[in-house]
Every structure is written in structure tokens, then in C-alpha cells.
C-alpha atoms as a PDB file:
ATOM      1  CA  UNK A   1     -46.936  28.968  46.267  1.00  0.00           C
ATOM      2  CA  UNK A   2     -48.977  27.423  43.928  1.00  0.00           C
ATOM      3  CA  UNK A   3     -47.800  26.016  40.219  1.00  0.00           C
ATOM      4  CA  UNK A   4     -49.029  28.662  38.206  1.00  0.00           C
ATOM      5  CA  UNK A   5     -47.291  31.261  40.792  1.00  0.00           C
ATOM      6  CA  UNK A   6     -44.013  29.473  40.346  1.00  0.00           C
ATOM      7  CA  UNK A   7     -44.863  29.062  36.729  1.00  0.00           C
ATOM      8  CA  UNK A   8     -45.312  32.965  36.293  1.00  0.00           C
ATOM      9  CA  UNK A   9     -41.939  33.997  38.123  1.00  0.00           C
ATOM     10  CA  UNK A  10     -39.682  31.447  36.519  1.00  0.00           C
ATOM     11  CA  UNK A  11     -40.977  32.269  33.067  1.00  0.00           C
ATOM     12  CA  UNK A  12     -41.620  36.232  33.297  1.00  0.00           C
ATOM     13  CA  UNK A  13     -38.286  36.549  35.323  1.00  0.00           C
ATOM     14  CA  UNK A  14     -35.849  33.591  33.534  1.00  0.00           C
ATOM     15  CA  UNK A  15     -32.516  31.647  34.940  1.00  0.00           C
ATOM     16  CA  UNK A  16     -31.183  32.980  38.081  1.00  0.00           C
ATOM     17  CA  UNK A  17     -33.817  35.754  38.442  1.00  0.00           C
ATOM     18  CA  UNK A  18     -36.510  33.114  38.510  1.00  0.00           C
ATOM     19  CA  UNK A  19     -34.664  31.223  40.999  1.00  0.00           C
ATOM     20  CA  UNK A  20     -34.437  33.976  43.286  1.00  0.00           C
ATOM     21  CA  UNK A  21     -38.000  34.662  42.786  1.00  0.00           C
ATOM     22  CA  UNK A  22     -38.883  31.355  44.071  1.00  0.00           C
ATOM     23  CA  UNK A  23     -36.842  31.563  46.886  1.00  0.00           C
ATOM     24  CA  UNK A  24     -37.723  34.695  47.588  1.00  0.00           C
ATOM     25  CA  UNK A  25     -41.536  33.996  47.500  1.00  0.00           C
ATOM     26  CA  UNK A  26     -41.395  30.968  49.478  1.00  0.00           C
ATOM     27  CA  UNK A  27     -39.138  33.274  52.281  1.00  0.00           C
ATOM     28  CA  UNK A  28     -42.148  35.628  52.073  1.00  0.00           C
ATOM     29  CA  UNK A  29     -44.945  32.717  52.562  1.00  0.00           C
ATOM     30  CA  UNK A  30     -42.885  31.725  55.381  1.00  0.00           C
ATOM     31  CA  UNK A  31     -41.983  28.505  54.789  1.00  0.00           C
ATOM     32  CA  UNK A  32     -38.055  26.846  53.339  1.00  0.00           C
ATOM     33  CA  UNK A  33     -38.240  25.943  49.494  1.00  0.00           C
ATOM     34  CA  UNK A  34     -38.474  22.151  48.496  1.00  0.00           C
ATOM     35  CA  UNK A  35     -35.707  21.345  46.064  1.00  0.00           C
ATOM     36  CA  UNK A  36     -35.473  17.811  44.579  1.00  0.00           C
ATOM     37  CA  UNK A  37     -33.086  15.977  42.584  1.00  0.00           C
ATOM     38  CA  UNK A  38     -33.259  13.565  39.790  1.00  0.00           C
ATOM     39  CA  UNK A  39     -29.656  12.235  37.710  1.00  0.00           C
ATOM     40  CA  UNK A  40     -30.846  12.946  34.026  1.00  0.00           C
ATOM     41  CA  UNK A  41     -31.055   9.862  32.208  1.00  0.00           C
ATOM     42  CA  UNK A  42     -32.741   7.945  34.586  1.00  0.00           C
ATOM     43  CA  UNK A  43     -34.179   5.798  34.656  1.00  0.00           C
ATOM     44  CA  UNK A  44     -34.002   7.115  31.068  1.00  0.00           C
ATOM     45  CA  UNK A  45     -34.022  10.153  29.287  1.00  0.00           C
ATOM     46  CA  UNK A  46     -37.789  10.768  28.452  1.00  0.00           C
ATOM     47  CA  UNK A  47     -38.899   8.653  32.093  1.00  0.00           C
ATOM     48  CA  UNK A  48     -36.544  11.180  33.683  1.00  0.00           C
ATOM     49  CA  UNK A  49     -37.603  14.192  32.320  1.00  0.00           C
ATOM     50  CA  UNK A  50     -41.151  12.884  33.541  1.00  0.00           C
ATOM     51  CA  UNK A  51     -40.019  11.860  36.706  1.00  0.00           C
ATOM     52  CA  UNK A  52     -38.419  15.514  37.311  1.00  0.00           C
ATOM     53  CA  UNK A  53     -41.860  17.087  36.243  1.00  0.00           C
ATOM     54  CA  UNK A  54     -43.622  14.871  38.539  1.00  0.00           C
ATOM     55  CA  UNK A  55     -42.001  16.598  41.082  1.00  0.00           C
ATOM     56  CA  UNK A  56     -43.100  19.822  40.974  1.00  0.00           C
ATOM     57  CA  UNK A  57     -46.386  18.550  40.045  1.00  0.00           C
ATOM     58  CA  UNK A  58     -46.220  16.822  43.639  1.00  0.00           C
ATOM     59  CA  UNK A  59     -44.803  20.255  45.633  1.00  0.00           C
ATOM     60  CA  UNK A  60     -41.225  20.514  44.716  1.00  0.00           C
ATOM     61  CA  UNK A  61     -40.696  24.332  43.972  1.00  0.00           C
ATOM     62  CA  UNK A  62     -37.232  24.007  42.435  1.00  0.00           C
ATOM     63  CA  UNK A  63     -35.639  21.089  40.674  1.00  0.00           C
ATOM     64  CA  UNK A  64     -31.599  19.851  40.356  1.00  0.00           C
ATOM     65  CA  UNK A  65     -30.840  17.632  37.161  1.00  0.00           C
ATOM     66  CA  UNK A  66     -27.906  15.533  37.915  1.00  0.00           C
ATOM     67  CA  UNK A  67     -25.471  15.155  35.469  1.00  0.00           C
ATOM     68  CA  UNK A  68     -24.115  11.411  36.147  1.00  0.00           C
ATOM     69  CA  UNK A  69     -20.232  10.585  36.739  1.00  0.00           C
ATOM     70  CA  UNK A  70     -18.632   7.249  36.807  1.00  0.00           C
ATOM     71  CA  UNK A  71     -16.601   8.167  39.824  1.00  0.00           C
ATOM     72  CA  UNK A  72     -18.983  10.170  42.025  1.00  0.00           C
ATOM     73  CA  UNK A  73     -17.207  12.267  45.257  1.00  0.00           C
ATOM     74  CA  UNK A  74     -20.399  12.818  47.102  1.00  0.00           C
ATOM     75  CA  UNK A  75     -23.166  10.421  45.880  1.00  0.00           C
ATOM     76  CA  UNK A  76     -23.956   7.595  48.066  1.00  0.00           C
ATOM     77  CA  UNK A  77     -25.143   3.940  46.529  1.00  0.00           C
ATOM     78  CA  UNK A  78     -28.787   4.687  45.590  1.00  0.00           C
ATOM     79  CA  UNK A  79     -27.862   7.730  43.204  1.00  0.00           C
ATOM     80  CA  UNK A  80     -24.553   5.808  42.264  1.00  0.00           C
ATOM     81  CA  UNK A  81     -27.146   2.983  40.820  1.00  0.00           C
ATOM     82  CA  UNK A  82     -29.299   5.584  38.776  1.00  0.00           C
ATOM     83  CA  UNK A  83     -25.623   7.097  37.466  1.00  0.00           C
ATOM     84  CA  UNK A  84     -24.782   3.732  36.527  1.00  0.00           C
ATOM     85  CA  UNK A  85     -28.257   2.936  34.943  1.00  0.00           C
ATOM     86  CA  UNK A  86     -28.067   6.477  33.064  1.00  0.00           C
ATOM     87  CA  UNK A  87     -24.271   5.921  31.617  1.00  0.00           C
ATOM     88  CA  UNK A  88     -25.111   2.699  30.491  1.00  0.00           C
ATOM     89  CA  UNK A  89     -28.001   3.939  28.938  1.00  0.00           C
ATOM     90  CA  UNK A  90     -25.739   6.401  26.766  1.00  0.00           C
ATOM     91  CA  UNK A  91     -26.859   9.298  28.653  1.00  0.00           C
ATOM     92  CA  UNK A  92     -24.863  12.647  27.052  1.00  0.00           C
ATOM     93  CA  UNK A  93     -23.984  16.076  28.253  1.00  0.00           C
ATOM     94  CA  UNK A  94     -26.706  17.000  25.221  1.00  0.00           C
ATOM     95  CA  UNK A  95     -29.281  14.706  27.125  1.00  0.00           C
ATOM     96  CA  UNK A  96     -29.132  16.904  30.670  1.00  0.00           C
ATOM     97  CA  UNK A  97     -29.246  20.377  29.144  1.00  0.00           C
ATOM     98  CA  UNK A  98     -32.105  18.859  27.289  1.00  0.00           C
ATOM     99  CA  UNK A  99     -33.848  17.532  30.572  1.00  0.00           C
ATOM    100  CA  UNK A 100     -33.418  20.764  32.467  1.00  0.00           C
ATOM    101  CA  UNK A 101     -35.068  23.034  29.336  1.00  0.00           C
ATOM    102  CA  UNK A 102     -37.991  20.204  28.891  1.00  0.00           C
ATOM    103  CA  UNK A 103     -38.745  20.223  32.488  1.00  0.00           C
ATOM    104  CA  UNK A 104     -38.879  23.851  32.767  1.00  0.00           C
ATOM    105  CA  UNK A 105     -40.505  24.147  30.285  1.00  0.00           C
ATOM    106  CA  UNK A 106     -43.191  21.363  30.840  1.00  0.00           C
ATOM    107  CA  UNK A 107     -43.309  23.151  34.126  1.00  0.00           C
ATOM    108  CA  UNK A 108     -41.899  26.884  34.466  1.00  0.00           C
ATOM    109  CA  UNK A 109     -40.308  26.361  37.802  1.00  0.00           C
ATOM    110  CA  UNK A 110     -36.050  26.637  37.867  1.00  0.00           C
ATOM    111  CA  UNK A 111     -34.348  23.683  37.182  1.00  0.00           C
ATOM    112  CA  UNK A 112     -30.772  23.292  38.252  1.00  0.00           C
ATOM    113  CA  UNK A 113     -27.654  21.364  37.174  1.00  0.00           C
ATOM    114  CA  UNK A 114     -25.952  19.372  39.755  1.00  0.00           C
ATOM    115  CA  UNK A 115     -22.170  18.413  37.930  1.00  0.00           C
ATOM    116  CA  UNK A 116     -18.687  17.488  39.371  1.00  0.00           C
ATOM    117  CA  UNK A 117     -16.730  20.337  37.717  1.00  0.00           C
ATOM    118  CA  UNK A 118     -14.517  17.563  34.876  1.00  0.00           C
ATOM    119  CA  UNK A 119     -17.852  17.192  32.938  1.00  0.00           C
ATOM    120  CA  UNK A 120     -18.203  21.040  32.382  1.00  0.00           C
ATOM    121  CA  UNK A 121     -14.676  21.904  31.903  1.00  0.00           C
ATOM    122  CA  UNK A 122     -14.145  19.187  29.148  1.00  0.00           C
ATOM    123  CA  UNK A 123     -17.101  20.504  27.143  1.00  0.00           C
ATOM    124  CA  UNK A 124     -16.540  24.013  28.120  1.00  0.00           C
ATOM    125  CA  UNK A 125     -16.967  26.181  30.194  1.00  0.00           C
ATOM    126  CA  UNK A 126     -18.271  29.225  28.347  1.00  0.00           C
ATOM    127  CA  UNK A 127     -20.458  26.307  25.913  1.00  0.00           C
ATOM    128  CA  UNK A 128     -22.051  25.062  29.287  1.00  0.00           C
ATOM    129  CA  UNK A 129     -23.132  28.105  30.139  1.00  0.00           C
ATOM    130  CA  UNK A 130     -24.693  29.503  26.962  1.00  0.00           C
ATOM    131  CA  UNK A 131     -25.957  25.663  26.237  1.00  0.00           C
ATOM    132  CA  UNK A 132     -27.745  25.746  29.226  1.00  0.00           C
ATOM    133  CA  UNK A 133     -29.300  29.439  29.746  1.00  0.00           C
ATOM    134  CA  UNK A 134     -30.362  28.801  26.497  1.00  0.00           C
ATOM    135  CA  UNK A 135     -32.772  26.352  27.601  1.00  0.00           C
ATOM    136  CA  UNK A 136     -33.820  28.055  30.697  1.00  0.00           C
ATOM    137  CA  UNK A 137     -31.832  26.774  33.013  1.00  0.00           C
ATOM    138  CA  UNK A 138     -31.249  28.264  36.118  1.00  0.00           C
ATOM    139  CA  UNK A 139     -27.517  27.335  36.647  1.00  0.00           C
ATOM    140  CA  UNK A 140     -25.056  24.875  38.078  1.00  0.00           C
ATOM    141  CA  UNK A 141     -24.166  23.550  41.352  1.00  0.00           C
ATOM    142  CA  UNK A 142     -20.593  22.387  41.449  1.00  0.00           C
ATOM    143  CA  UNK A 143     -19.882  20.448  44.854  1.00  0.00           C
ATOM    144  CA  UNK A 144     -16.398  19.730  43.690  1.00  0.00           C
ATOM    145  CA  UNK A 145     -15.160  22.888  42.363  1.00  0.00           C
ATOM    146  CA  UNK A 146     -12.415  24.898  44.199  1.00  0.00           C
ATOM    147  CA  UNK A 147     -13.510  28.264  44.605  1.00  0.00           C
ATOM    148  CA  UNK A 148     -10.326  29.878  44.013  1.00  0.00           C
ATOM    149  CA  UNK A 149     -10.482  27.964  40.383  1.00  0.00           C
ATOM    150  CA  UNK A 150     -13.956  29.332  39.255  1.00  0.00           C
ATOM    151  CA  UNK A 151     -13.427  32.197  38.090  1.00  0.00           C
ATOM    152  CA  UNK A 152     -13.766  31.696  34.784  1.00  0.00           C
ATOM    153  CA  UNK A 153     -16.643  29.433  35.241  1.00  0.00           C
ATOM    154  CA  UNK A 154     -18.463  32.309  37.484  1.00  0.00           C
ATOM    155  CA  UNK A 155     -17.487  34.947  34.418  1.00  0.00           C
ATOM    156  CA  UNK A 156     -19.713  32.753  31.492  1.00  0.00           C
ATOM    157  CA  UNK A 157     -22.228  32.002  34.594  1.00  0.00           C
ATOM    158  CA  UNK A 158     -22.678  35.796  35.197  1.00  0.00           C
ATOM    159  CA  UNK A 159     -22.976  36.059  31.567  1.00  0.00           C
ATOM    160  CA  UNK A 160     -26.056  34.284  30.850  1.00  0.00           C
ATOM    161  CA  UNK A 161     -27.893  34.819  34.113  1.00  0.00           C
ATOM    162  CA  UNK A 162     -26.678  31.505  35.985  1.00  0.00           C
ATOM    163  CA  UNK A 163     -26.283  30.397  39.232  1.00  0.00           C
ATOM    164  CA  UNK A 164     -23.344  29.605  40.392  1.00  0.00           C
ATOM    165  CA  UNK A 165     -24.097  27.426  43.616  1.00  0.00           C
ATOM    166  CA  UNK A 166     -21.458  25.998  45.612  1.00  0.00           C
ATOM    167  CA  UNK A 167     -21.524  22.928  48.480  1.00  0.00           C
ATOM    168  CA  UNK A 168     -20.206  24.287  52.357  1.00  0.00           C
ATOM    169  CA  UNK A 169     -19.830  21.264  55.387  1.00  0.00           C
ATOM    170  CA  UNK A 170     -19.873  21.167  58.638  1.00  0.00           C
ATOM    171  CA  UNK A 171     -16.083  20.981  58.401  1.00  0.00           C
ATOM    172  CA  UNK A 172     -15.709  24.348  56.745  1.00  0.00           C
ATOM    173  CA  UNK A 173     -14.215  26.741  59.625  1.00  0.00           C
ATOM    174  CA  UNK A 174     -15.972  30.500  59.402  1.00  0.00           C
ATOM    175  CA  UNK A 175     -13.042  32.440  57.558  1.00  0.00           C
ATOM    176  CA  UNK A 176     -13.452  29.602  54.616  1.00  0.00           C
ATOM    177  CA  UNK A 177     -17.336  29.646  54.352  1.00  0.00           C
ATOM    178  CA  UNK A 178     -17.376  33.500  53.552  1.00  0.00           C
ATOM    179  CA  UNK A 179     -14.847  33.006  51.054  1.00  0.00           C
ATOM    180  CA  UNK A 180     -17.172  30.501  49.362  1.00  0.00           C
ATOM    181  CA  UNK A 181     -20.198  32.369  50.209  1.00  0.00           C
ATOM    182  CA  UNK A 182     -18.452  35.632  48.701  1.00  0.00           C
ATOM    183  CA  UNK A 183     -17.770  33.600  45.485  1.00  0.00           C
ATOM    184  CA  UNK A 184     -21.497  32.302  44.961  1.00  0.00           C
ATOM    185  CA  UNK A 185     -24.993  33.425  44.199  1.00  0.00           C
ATOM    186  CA  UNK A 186     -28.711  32.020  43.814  1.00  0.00           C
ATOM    187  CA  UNK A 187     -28.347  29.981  47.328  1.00  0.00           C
ATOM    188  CA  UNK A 188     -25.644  28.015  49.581  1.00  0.00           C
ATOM    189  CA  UNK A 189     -26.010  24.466  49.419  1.00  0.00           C
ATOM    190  CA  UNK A 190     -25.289  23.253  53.034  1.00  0.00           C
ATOM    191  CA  UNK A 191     -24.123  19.645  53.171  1.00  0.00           C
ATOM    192  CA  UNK A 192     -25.773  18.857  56.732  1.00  0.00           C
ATOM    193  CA  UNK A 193     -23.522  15.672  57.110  1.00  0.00           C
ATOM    194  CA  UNK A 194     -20.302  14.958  56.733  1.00  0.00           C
ATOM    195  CA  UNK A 195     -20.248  12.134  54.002  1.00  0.00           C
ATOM    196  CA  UNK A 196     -21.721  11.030  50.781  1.00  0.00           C
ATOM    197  CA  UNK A 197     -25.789  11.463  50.067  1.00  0.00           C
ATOM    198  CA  UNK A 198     -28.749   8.855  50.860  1.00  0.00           C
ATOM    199  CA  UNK A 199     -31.580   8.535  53.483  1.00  0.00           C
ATOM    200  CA  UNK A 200     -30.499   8.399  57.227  1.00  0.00           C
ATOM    201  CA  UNK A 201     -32.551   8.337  60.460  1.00  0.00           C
ATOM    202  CA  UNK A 202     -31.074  11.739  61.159  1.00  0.00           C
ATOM    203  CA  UNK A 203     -30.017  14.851  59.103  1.00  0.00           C
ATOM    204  CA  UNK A 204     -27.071  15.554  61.653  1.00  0.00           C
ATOM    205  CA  UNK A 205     -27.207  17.525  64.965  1.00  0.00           C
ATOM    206  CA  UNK A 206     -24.854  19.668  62.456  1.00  0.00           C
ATOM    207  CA  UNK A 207     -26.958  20.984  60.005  1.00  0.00           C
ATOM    208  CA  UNK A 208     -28.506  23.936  62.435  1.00  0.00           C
ATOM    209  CA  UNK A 209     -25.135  25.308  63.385  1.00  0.00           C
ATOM    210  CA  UNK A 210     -23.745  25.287  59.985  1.00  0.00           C
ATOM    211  CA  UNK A 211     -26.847  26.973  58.579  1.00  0.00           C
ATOM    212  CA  UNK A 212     -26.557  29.723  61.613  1.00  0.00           C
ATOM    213  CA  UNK A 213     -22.464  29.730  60.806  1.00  0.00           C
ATOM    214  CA  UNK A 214     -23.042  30.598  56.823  1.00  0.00           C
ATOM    215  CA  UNK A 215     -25.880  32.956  57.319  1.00  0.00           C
ATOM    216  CA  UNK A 216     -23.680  35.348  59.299  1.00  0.00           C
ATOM    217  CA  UNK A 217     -21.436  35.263  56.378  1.00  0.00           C
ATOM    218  CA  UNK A 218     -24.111  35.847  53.424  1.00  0.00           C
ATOM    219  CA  UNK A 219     -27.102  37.132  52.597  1.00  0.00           C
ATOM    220  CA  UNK A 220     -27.733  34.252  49.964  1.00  0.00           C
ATOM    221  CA  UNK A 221     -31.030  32.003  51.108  1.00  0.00           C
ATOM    222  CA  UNK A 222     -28.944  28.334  52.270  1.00  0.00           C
ATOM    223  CA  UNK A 223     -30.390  25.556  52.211  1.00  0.00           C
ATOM    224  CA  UNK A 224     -29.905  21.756  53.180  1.00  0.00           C
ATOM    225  CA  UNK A 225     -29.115  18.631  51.590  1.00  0.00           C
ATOM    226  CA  UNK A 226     -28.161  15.329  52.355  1.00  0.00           C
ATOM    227  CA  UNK A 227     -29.882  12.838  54.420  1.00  0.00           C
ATOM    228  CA  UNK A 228     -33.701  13.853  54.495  1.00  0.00           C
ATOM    229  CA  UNK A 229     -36.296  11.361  53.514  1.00  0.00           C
ATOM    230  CA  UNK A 230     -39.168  11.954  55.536  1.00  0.00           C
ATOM    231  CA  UNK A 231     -41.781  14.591  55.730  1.00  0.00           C
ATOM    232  CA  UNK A 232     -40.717  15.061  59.627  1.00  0.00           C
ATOM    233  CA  UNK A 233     -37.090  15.431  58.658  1.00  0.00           C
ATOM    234  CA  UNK A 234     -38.615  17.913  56.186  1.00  0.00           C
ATOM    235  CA  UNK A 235     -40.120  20.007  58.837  1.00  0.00           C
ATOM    236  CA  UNK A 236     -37.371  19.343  61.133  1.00  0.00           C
ATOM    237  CA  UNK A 237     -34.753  21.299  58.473  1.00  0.00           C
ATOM    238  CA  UNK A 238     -37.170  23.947  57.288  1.00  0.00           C
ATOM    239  CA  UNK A 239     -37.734  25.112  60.837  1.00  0.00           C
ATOM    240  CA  UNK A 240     -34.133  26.628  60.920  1.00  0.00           C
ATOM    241  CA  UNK A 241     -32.947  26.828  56.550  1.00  0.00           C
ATOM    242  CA  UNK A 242     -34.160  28.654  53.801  1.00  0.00           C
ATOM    243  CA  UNK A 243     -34.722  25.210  51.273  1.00  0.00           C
ATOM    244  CA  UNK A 244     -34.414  21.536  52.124  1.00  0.00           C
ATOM    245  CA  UNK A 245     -33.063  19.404  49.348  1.00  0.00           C
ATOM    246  CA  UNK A 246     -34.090  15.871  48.643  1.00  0.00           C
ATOM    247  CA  UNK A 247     -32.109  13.238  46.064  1.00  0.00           C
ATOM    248  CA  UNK A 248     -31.453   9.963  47.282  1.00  0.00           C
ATOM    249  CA  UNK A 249     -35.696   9.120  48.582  1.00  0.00           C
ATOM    250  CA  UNK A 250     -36.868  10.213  45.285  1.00  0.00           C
ATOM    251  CA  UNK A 251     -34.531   7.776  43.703  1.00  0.00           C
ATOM    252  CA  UNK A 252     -35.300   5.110  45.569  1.00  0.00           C
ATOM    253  CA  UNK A 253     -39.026   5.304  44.588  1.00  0.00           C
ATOM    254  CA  UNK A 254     -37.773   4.909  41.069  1.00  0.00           C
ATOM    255  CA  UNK A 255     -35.380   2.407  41.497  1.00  0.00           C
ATOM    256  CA  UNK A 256     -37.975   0.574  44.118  1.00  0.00           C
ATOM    257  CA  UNK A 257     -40.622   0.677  40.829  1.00  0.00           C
ATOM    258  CA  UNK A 258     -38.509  -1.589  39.207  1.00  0.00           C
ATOM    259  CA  UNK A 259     -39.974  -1.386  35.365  1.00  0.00           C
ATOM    260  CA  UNK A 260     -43.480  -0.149  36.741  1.00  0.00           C
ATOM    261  CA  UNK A 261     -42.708   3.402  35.918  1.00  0.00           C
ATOM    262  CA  UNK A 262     -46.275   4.623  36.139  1.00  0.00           C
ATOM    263  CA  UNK A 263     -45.915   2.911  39.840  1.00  0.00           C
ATOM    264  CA  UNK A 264     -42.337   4.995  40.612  1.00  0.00           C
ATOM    265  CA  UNK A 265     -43.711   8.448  38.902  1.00  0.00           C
ATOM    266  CA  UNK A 266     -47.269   7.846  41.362  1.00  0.00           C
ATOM    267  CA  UNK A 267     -44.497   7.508  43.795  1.00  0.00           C
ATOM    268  CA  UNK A 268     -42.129  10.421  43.082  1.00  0.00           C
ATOM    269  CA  UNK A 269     -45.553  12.637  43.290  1.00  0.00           C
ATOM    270  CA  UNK A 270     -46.222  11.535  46.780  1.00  0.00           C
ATOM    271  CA  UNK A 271     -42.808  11.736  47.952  1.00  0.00           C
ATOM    272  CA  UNK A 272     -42.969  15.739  47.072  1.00  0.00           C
ATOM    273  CA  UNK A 273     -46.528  16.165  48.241  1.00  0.00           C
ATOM    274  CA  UNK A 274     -45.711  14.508  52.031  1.00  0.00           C
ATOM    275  CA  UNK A 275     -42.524  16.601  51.524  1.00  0.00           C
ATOM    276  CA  UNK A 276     -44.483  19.422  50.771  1.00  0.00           C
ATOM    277  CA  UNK A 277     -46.462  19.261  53.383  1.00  0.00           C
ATOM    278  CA  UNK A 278     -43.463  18.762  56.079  1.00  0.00           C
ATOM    279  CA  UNK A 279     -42.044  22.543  54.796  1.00  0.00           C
ATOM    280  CA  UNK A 280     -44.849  23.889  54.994  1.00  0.00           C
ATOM    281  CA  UNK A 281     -45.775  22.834  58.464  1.00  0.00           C
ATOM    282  CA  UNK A 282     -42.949  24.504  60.517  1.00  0.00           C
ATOM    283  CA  UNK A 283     -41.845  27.920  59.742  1.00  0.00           C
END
């Protein structure tokens, strides 16, 4: 799919519709969606928001804006570091649901937020919701939020045309992923380790047999997260999920930069084309 087809179906089609869309066309192209992540506020505010963009530019089809936490449950040290860099930086709740609406915007493909659930609930639920539809975003993915708690949250999400994405593991036994996969829409995120996030050698022998285990339970795309760095490990997860999700590698390029952030956006755009290129390469 090229920009200006992701471009027309996130803008003509909006939030959770235009996430779909994506999905759906890159199901119909035959190939898993690229999904990266960037923490907002890093390495600051504006640098992030161009970071994000470069992204897409370089063949990311959907994007996840972290919102960063002091005390992280599933973040391993190289996003820790950009959390720490963002909070110090004064990053605010305002300064992510900005980021998501200027990157869609700047690019028209869905933009996600990734949040631990305290965040949200402290500034509210039904706010966070309208706050961020309002700027196009596509909805929230909520690794630490106890299904049988989110209803509320999934009313205001359903609402303004969110997404209301939750995390499954390798861990989860079959009765407890199609309660989870009942409870959520846009996609599954599928955890392929068990652990926090960053760049292995490996995804996890894992990651197939949960994808096959939460398919039979959903019709919801799922798709894969944690560990892949690598155009190969790219292809090696899109030949069995529906998206592949990268965070920790495209952090590292920024954080590797050091100040030279024309160096860590030239390599952010790489990262997604040779990324790019791996999900496309397999299905």
C-alpha cells in the first residue's frame, strides 16, 4: 500500500474505521501490517512527532504513540530511557494526544495510543476518549488493563470510534484469550515473549502458537510485538500474523543519534523501509 492509499482510507474513513481499513488492505495485498512505536516526547515533543512521521514515510503503515510512565510493567531499558528522557522533559497527557493528531495528520495513516491504564483513568476516561478522537486518533492500547474493569473505558471508546486494543501472552490459557478477544476490537496485540520489550536474537518459538491459539478465538487481525529488530525477524513474524510491531529498534536509532537528530530520523526511515521490505517479502 502506498502513502497516499493509506492516506485516503485513514482520512475518508477516520479512527477505528481507518484502522481497519489499513489492516484490512494490507490482509488483501497479502502481506502483515508494519506497526511502529515511538514514546511521545521523545526525544522531544516536536523531534518526536517527526520521528513518528518518519516512520510511515519509511513503510510503517500504522503508528503507536507511547504515553511514558515512571514505573513501566512491560517496557524494557531502551524505551524506559526515552520515558525517562520524555518525563524529564515535561512531557504531558496534552503533549501525546497532540503527537498522535499531528502525525496523522502530517501523514493520514492511524496512529495509536499505547498507555498503562493509571494515566487514562486519572484524566478520565470519557475526556481521553473524546480528547483523542478528536484529533484523529485511532484508539488506545492498554497492556495493563483488566478486562473485566474496562467497561467503562470500552463504552467512551465505542463512543468516539476508538480502538480498544488489548495485550494476550503466551501464558494466557484458551478459555482466557476469548474472553479478552471478546472484549476488544481494531486488532489483538500478541506479546510473542514472555517479558518486558527490546531487541532479542529471537521473537520466541511462542509467538506462532499463540497467534494460531487467538485466531481460533477471534476474527480481529493479531498481530506481534516484542522482540523484532531485524528485517528477517520481520519476515519471519509476518509469515504466520496479521501485523508485526516494532518499538524498542526504532528507539535505539534515536537514542544511538545522540543529539544528531537529522542522523536518528535518516535512521528511523531506514529502520521502516528494511522493515518494510521484510513484511512484504513472506506472505
Amino acid at each position: 500500500m502506498n502513502s497516499a492509499t493509506v492516506e485516503n482510507a485513514a482520512r475518508t474513513t477516520g479512527n477505528l474505521a481507518g484502522l481497519r481499513s489499513v489492516l484490512a488492505e494490507a490482509k488483501a495485498e497479502g502481506r502483515s501490517a508494519l506497526v511502529g512505536y515511538l514514546p511521545a516526547g521523545f526525544p522531544t515533543v516536536e523531534a518526536g512527532v517527526r520521528a513518528a512521521t518518519a516512520m510511515i514515510e519509511g513503510g510503517c503503515d500504522i503508528v503507536e504513540i507511547g504515553l511514558p510512565h515512571s514505573d513501566p510493567v512491560m517496557d524494557g531499558p531502551v524505551i524506559q530511557t526515552a520515558d525517562t528522557i520524555a518525563l524529564r522533559g515535561g512531557v504531558r497527557i496534552s503533549d501525546v494526544i497532540a503527537t498522535v493528531g499531528e502525525v496523522h495528520a502530517a501523514t493520514g495513516a492511524p496512529v495509536l495510543c499505547m498507555t498503562y491504564w493509571n494515566p487514562v483513568d486519572r484524566y478520565g476516561q470519557e475526556r481521553f476518549a473524546a480528547d483523542l478522537a478528536a484529533v484523529g486518533g485511532a484508539g488506545c492500547i492498554l497492556p495493563d488493563l483488566p478486562v473485566e474493569e474496562s467497561a467503562t473505558w470500552r463504552a467512551a471508546a465505542e463512543k468516539h470510534d476508538l480502538a480498544t486494543v488489548f495485550v494476550v501472552a503466551p501464558s494466557s490459557r484458551d478459555e482466557r484469550l476469548a474472553t479478552i478477544t471478546a472484549a476488544g476490537s481494531g486488532f489483538v496485540y500478541a506479546a510473542s515473549i514472555m517479558g518486558v520489550t527490546g531487541t532479542r536474537q529471537s521473537v520466541g518459538e511462542g509467538a506462532r502458537g499463540l497467534v494460531e491459539r487467538t485466531r481460533a478465538t477471534t476474527d480481529l487481525p493479531v498481530c506481534v510485538g516484542l522482540g523484532v529488530s531485524s528485517g528477517a525477524q520481520a519476515a519471519d513474524v509476518a509469515s504466520f500474523a496479521d501485523g508485526v510491531i516494532v518499538g524498542s529498534a526504532f528507539v535505539k536509532r534515536l537514542l544511538d543519534a545522540g543529539d544528531d537528530l537529522a542522523g536518528g530520523l535518516a535512521g528511523v526511515r531506514e529502520l521502516a523501509g528494511e522493515l518494510a521490505a521484510g513484511v512484504r517479502g513472506r506472505r
